[in-house]
C-alpha atoms as a PDB file:
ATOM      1  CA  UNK A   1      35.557 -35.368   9.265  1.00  0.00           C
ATOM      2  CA  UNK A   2      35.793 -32.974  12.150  1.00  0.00           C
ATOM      3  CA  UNK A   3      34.558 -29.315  11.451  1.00  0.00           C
ATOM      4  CA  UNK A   4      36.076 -26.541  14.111  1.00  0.00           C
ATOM      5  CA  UNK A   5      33.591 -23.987  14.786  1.00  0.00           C
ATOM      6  CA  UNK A   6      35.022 -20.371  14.497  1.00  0.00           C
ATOM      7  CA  UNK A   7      37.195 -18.850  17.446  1.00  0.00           C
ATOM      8  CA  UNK A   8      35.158 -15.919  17.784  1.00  0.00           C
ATOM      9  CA  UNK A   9      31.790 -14.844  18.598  1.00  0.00           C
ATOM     10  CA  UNK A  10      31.491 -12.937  15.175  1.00  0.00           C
ATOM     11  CA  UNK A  11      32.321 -16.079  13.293  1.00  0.00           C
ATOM     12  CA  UNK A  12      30.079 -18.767  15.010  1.00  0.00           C
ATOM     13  CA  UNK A  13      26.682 -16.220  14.600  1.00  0.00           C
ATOM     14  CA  UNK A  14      28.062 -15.610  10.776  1.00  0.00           C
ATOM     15  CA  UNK A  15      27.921 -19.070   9.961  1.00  0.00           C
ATOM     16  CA  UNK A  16      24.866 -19.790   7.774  1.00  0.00           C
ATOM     17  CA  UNK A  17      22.971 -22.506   9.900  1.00  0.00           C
ATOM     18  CA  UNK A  18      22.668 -20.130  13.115  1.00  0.00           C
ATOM     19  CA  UNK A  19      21.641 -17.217  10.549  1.00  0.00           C
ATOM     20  CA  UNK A  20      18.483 -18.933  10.369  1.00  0.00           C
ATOM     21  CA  UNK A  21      17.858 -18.491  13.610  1.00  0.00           C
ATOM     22  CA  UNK A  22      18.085 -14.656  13.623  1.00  0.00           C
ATOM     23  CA  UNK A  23      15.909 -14.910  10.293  1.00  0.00           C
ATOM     24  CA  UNK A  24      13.185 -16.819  12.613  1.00  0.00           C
ATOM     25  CA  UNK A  25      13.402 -14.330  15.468  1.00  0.00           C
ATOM     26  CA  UNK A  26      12.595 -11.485  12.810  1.00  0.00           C
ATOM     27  CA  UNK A  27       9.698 -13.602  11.393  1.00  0.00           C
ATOM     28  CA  UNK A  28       8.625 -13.799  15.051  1.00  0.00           C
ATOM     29  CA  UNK A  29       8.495 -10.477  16.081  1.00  0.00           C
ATOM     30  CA  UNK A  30       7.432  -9.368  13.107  1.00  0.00           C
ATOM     31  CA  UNK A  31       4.127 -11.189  13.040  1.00  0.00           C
ATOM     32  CA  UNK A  32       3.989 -10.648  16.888  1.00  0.00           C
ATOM     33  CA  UNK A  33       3.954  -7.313  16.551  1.00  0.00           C
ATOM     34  CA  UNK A  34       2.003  -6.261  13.343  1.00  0.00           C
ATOM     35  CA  UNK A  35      -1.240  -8.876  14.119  1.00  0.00           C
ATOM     36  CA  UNK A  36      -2.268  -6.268  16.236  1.00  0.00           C
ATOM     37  CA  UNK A  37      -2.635  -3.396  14.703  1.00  0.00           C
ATOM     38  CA  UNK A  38      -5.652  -4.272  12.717  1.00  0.00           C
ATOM     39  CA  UNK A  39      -6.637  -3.149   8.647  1.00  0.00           C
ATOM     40  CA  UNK A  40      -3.439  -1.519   7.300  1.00  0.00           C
ATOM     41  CA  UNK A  41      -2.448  -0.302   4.059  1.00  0.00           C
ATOM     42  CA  UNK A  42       0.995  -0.144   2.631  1.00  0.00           C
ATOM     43  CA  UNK A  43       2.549   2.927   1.040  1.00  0.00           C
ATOM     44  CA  UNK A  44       5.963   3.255  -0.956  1.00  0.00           C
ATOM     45  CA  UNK A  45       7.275   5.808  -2.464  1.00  0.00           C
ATOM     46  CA  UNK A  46      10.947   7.743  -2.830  1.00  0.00           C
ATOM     47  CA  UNK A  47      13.037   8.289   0.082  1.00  0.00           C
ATOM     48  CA  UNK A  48      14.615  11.066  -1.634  1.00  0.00           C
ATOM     49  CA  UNK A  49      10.984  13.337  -2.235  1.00  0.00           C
ATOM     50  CA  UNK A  50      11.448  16.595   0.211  1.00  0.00           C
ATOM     51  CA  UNK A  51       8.594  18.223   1.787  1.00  0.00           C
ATOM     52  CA  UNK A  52       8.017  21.047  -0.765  1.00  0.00           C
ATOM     53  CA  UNK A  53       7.647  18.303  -3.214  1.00  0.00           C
ATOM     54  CA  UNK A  54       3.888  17.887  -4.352  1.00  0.00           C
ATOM     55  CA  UNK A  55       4.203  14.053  -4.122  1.00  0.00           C
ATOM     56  CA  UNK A  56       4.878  14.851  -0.661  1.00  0.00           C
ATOM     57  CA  UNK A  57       2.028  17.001  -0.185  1.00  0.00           C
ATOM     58  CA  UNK A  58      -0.274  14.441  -1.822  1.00  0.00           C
ATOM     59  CA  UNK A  59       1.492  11.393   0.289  1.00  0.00           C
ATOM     60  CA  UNK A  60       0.174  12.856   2.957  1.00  0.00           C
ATOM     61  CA  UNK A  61      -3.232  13.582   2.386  1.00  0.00           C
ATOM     62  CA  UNK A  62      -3.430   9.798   0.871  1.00  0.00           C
ATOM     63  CA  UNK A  63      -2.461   8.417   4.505  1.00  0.00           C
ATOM     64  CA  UNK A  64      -4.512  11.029   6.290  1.00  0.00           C
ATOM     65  CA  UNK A  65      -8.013   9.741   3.931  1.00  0.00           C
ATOM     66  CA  UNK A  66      -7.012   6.317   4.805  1.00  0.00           C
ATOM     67  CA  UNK A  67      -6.279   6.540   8.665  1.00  0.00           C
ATOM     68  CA  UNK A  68      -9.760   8.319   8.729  1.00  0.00           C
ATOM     69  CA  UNK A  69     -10.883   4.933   7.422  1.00  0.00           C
ATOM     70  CA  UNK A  70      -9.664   3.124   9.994  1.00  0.00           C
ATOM     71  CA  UNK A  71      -6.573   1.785   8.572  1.00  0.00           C
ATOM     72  CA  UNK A  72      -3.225   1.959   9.709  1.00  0.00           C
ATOM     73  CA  UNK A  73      -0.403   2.801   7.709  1.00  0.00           C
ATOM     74  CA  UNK A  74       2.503   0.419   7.119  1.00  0.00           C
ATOM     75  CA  UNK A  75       5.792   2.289   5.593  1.00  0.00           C
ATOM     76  CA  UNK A  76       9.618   1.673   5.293  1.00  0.00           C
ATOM     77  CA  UNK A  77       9.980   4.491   8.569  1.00  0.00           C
ATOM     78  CA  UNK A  78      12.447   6.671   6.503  1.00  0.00           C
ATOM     79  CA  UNK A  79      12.593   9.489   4.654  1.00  0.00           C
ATOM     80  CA  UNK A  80      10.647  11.708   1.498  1.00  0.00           C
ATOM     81  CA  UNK A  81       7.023   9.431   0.471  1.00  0.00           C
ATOM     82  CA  UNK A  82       7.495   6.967   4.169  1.00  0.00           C
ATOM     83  CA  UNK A  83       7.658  10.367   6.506  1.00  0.00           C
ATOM     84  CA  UNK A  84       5.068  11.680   4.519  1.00  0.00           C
ATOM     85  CA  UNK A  85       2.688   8.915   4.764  1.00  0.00           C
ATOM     86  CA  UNK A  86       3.405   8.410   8.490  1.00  0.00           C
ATOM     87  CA  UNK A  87       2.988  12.145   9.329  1.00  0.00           C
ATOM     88  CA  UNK A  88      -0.237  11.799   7.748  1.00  0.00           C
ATOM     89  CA  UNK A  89      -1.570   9.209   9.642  1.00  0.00           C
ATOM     90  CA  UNK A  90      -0.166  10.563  13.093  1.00  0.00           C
ATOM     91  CA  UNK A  91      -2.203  14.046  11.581  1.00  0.00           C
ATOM     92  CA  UNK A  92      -5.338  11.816  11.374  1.00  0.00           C
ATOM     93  CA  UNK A  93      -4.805   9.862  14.790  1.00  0.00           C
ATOM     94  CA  UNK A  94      -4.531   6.820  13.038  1.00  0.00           C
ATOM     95  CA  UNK A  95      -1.949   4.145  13.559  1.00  0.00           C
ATOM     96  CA  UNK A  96       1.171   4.776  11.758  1.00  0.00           C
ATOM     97  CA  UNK A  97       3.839   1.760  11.703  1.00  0.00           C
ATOM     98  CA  UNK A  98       7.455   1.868  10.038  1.00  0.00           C
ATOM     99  CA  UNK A  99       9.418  -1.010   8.927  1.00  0.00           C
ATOM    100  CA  UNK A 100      13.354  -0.215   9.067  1.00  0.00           C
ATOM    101  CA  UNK A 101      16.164  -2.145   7.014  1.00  0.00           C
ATOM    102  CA  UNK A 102      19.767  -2.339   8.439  1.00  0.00           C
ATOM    103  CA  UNK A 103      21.425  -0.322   4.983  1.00  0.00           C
ATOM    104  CA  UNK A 104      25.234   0.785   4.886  1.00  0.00           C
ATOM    105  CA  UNK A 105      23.499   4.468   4.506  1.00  0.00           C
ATOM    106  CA  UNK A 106      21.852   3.569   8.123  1.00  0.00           C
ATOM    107  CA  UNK A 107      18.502   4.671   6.931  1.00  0.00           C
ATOM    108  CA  UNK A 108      16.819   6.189  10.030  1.00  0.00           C
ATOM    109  CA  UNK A 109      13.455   6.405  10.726  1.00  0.00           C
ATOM    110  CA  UNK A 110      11.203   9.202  10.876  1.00  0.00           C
ATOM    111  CA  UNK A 111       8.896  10.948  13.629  1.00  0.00           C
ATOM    112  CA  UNK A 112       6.226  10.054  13.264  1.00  0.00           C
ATOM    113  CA  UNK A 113       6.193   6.926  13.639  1.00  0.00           C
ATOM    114  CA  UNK A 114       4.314   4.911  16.519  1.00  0.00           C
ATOM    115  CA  UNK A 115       5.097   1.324  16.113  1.00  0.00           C
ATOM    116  CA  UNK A 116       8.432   0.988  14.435  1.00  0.00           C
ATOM    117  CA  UNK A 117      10.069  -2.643  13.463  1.00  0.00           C
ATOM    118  CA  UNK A 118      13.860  -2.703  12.379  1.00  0.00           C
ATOM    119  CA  UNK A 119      15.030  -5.392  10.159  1.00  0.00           C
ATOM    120  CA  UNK A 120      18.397  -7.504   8.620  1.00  0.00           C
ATOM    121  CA  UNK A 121      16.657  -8.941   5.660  1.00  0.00           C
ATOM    122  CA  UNK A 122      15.063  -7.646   3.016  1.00  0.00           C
ATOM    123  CA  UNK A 123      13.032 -10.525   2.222  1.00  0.00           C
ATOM    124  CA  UNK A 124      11.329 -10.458   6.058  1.00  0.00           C
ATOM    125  CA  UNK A 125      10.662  -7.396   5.714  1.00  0.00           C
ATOM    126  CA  UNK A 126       8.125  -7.703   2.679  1.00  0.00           C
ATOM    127  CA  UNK A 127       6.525 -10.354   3.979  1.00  0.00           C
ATOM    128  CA  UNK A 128       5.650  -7.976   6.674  1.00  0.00           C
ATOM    129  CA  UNK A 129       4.360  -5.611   4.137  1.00  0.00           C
ATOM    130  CA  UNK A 130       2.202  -7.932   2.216  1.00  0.00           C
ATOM    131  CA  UNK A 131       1.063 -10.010   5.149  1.00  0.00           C
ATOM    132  CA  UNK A 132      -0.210  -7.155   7.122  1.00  0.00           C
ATOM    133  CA  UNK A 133      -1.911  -4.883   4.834  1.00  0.00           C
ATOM    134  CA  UNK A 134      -5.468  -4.777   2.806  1.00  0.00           C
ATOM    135  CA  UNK A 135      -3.787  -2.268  -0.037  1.00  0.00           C
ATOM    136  CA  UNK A 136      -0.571  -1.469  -1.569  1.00  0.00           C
ATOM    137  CA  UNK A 137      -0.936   1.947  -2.551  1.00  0.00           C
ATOM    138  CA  UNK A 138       2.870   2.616  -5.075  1.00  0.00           C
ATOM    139  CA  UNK A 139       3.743   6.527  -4.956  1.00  0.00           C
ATOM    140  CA  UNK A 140       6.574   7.937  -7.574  1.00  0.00           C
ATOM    141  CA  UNK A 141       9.680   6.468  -6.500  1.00  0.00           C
ATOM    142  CA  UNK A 142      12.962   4.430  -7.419  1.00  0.00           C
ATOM    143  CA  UNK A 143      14.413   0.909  -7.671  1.00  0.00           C
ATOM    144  CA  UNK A 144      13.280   0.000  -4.228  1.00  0.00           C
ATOM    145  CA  UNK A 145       9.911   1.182  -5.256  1.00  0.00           C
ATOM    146  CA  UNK A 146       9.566  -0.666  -8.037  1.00  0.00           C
ATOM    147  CA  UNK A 147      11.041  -3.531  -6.644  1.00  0.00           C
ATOM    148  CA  UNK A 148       7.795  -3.425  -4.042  1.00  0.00           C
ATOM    149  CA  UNK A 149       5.566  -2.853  -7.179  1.00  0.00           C
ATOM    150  CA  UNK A 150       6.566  -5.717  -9.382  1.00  0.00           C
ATOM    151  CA  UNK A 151       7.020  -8.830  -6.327  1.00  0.00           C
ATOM    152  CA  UNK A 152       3.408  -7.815  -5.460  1.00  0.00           C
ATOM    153  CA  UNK A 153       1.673  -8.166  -9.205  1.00  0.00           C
ATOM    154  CA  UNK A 154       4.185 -10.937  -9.628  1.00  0.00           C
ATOM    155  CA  UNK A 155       2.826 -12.532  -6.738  1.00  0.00           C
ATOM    156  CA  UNK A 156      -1.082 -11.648  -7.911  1.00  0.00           C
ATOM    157  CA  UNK A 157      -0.532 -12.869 -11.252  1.00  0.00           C
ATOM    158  CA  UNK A 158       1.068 -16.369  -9.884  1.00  0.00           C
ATOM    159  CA  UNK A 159      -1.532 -16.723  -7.146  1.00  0.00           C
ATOM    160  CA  UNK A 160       1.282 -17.150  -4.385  1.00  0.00           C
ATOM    161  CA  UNK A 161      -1.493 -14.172  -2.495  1.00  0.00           C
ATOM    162  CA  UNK A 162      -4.667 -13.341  -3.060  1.00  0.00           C
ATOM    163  CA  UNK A 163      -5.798 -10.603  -5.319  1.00  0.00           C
ATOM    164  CA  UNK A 164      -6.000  -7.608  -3.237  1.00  0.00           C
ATOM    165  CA  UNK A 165      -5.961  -3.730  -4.310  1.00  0.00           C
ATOM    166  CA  UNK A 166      -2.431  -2.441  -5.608  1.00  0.00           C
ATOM    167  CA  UNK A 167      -2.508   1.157  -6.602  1.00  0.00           C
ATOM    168  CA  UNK A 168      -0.305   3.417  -8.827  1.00  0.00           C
ATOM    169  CA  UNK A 169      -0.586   7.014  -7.743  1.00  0.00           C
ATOM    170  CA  UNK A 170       0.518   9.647 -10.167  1.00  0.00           C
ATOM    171  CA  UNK A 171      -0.701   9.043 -13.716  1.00  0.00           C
ATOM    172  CA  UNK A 172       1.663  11.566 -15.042  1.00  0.00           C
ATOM    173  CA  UNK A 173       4.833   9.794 -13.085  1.00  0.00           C
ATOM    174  CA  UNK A 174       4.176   6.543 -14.476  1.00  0.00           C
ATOM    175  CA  UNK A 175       2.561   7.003 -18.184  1.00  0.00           C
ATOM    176  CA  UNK A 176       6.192   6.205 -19.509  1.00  0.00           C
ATOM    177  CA  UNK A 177       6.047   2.968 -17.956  1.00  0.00           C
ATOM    178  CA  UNK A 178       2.360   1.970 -18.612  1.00  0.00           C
ATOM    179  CA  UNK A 179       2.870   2.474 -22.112  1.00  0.00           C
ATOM    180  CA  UNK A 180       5.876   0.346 -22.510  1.00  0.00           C
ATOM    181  CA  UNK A 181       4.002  -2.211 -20.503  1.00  0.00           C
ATOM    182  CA  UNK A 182       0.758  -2.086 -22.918  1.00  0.00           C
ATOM    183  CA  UNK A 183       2.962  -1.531 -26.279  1.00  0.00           C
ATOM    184  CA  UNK A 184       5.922  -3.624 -25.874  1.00  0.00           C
ATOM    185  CA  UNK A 185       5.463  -6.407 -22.760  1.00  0.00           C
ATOM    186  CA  UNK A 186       2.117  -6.801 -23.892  1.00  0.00           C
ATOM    187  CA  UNK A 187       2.319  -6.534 -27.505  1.00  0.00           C
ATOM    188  CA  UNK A 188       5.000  -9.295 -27.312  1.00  0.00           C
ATOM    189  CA  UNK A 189       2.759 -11.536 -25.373  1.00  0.00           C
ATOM    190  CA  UNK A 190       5.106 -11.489 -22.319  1.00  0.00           C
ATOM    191  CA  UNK A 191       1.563 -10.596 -20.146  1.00  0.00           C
ATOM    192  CA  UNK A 192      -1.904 -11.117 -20.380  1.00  0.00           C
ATOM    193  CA  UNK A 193      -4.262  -8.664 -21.289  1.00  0.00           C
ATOM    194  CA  UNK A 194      -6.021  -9.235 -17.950  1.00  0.00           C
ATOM    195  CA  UNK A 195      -2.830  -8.873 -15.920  1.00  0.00           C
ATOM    196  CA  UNK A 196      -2.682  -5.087 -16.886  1.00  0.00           C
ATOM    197  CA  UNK A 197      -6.006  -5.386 -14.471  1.00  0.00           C
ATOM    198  CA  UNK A 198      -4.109  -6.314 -11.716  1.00  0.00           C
ATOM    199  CA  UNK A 199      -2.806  -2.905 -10.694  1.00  0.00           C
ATOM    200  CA  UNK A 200      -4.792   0.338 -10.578  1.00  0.00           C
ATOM    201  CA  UNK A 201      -3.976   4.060 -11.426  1.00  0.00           C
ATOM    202  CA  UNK A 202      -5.186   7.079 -10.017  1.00  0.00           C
ATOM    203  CA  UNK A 203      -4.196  10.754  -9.554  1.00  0.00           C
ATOM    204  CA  UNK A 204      -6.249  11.864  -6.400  1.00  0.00           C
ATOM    205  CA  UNK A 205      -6.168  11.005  -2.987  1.00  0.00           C
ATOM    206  CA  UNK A 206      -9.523  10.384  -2.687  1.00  0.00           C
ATOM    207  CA  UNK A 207      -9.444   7.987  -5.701  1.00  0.00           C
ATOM    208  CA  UNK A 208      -6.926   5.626  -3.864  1.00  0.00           C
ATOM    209  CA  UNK A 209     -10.017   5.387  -1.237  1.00  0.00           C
ATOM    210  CA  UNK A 210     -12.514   5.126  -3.548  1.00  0.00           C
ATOM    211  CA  UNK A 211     -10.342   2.146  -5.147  1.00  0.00           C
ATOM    212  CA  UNK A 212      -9.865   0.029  -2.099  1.00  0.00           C
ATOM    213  CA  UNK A 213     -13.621   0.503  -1.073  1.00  0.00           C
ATOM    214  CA  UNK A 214     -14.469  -0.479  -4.198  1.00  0.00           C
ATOM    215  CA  UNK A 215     -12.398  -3.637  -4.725  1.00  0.00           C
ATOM    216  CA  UNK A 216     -13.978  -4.932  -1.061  1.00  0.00           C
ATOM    217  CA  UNK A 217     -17.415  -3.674  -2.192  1.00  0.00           C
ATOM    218  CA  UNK A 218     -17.390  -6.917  -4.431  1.00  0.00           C
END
């Protein structure tokens, strides 16, 4: 049986087998581009956290201790926690690298910025984040947040990665759901004891320092 190919342009690139191709040419760049920059850490956080915010505030001073470490910082490139992390890092003349996602809202990215990356798929994009980076540190934030939070313990707890440091900041913020996870997930034998060791919680910038030094200490 004969299969036409779409009349127009649109319609031949929207056909699933060529998508792979622009899948590959993301994978491409993106490990082009990001296995130069050295150490990194990851931050994520809210979009929606404004600059009086004291997550902000604190963002920012995380990135700054880190890019005085010699790490470069690896955010989304928007908005609230990202623009606060990557302002720190430009503040502490580190490298500060932002990974964009093609959203109906057309997130754009912010400032500060020096290396930015702009991506289709989700899924390419975290590769980039977990690939690339010695640390995820996980500021107060939403769905997406989360989302970032629970594919990397997922993947730590499966052994898809190795185990590398994955931070909580803001003990306050996330009590709520540390509780559920040690009285109900846990209680119900849905996790390990030892997989509530995966992740680590803090509430000072220079703890999420102290953390990551620690964990390559051993």
């Amino acid at each position: 049986m004969a299969i036409r190919m779409k009349d127009s342009k649109e319609g031949f690139l929207s056909e699933d087998p060529w998508r792979v191709f622009r899948i590959m040419s993301e994978f491409v760049e993106g490990f082009e581009v990001l296995s130069k920059i050295g150490k990194a850490v990851s931050i994520f956080g809210s979009s929606r956290i404004k600059p009086g915010n004291q997550y902000y505030k604190l963002t920012e001073e995380v990135a700054y201790l880190l890019a005085k470490e010699g790490y470069a910082i690896i955010t989304g490139s928007g908005p609230g926690v990202m623009e606060a992390a990557n302002k720190g890092a430009k503040r502490a003349g580190g490298h500060s690298v932002g990974l964009n996602i093609q959203i109906p809202s057309e997130q754009k990215p912010n400032r500060y910025v020096d290396t930015l990356l702009d991506f289709r798929y989700f899924f390419v994009r975290k590769v980039m984040f977990v690939k690339y980076a010695k640390a995820f540190v996980i500021m107060p934030g939403g769905y997406g947040t989360l989302d970032e939070f629970t594919e990397a313990i997922n993947l730590i707890q499966t052994e898809r990665i190795p185990k590398f440091p994955v931070i909580l900041f803001g003990r306050e913020y996330w009590s709520g759901m540390l509780d559920w996870l040690r009285d109900t997930v846990l209680k119900d034998g849905n996790i390990s004891r030892k997989d509530l060791d995966i992740f680590t919680g803090v509430g000072e910038p220079k703890e999420v320092v102290a953390a990551i030094k620690r964990f390559y200490k051993k």
